[in-house]
PDB file of N, CA and C in Angstrom:
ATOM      1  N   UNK A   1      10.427  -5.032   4.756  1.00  0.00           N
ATOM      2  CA  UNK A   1       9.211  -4.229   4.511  1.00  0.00           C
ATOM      3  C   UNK A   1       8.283  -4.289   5.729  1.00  0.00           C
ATOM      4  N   UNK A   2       7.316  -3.355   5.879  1.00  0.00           N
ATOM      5  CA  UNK A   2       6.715  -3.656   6.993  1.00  0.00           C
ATOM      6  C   UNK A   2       5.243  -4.474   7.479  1.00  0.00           C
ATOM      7  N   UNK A   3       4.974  -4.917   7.673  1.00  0.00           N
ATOM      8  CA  UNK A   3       3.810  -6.158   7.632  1.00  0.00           C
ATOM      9  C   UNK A   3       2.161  -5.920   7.553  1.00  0.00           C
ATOM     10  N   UNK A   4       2.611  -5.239   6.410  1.00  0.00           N
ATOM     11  CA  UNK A   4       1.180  -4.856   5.775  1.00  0.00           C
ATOM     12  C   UNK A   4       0.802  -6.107   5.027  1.00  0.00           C
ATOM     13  N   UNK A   5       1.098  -7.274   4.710  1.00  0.00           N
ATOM     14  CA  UNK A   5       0.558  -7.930   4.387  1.00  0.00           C
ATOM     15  C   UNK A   5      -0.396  -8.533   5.257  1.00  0.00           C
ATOM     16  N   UNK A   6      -0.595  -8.485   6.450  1.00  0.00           N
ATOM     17  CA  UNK A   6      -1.219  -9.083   7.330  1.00  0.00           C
ATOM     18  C   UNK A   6      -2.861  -8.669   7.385  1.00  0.00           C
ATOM     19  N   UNK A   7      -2.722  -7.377   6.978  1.00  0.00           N
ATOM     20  CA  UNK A   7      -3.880  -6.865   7.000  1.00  0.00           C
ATOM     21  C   UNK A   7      -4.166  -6.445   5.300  1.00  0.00           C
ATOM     22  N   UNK A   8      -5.418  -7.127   4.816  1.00  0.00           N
ATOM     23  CA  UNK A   8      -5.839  -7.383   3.325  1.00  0.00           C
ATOM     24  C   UNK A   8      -5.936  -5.695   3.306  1.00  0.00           C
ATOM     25  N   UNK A   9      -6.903  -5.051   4.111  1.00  0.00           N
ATOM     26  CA  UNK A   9      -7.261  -3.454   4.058  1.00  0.00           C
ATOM     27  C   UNK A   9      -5.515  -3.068   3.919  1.00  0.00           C
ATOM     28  N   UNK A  10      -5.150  -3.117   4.620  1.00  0.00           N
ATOM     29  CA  UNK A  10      -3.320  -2.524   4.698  1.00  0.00           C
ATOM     30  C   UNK A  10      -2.999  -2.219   3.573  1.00  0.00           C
ATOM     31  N   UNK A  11      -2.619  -3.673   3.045  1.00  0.00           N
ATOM     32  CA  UNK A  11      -2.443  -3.592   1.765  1.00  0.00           C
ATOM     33  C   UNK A  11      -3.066  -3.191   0.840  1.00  0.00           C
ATOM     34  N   UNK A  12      -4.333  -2.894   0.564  1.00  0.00           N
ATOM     35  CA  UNK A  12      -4.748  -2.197  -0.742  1.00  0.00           C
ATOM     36  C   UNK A  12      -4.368  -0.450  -0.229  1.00  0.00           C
ATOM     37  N   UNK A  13      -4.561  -0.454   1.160  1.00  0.00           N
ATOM     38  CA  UNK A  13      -4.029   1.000   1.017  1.00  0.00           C
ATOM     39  C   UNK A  13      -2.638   1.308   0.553  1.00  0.00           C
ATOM     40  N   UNK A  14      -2.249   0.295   0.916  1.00  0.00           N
ATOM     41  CA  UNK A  14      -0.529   0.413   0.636  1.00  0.00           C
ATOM     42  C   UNK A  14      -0.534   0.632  -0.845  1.00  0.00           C
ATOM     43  N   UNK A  15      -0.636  -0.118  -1.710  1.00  0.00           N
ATOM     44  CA  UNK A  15      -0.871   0.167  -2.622  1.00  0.00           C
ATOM     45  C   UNK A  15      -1.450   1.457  -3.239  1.00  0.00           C
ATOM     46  N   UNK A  16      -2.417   1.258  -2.637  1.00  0.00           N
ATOM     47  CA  UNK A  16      -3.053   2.912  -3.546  1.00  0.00           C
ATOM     48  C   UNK A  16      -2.006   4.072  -3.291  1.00  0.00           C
ATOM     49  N   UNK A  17      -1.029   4.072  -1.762  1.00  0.00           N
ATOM     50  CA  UNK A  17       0.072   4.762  -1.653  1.00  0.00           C
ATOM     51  C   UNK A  17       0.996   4.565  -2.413  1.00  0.00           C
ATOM     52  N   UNK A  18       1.413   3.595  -2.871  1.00  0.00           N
ATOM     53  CA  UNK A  18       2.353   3.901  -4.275  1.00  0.00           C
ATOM     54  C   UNK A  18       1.899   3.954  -5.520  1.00  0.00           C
ATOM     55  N   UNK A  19       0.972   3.872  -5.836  1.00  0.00           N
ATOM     56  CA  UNK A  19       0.323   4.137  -6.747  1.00  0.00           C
ATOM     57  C   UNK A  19       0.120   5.737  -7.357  1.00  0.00           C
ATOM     58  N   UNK A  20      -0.024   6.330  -6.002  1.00  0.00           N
ATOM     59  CA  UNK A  20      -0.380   7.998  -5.903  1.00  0.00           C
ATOM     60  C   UNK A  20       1.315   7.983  -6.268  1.00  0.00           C
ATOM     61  N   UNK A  21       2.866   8.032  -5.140  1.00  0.00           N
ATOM     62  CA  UNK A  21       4.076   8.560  -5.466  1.00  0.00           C
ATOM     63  C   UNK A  21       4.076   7.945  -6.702  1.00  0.00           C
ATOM     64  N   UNK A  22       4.048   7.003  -7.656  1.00  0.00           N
ATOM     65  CA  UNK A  22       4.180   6.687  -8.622  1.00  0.00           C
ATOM     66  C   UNK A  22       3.420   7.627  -9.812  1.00  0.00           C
ATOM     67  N   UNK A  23       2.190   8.194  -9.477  1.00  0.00           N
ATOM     68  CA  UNK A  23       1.675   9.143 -10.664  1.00  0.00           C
ATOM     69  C   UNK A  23       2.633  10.361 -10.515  1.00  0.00           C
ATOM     70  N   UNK A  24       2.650  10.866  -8.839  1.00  0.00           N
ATOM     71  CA  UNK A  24       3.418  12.248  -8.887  1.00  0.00           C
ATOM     72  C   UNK A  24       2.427  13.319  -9.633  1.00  0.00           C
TER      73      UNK A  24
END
């Protein structure tokens, strides 16, 4: 995976990005 954990901001965006393909 790619190392978005490193960055706390990263990751909640990351998240909110699967969050969005996940509603569809």
């Amino acid at each position: 995976m790619i190392s978005y954990g490193k960055h706390m901001m990263s990751r909640e965006k990351f998240i909110s990005v699967l969050f969005r393909q996940q509603q569809s």
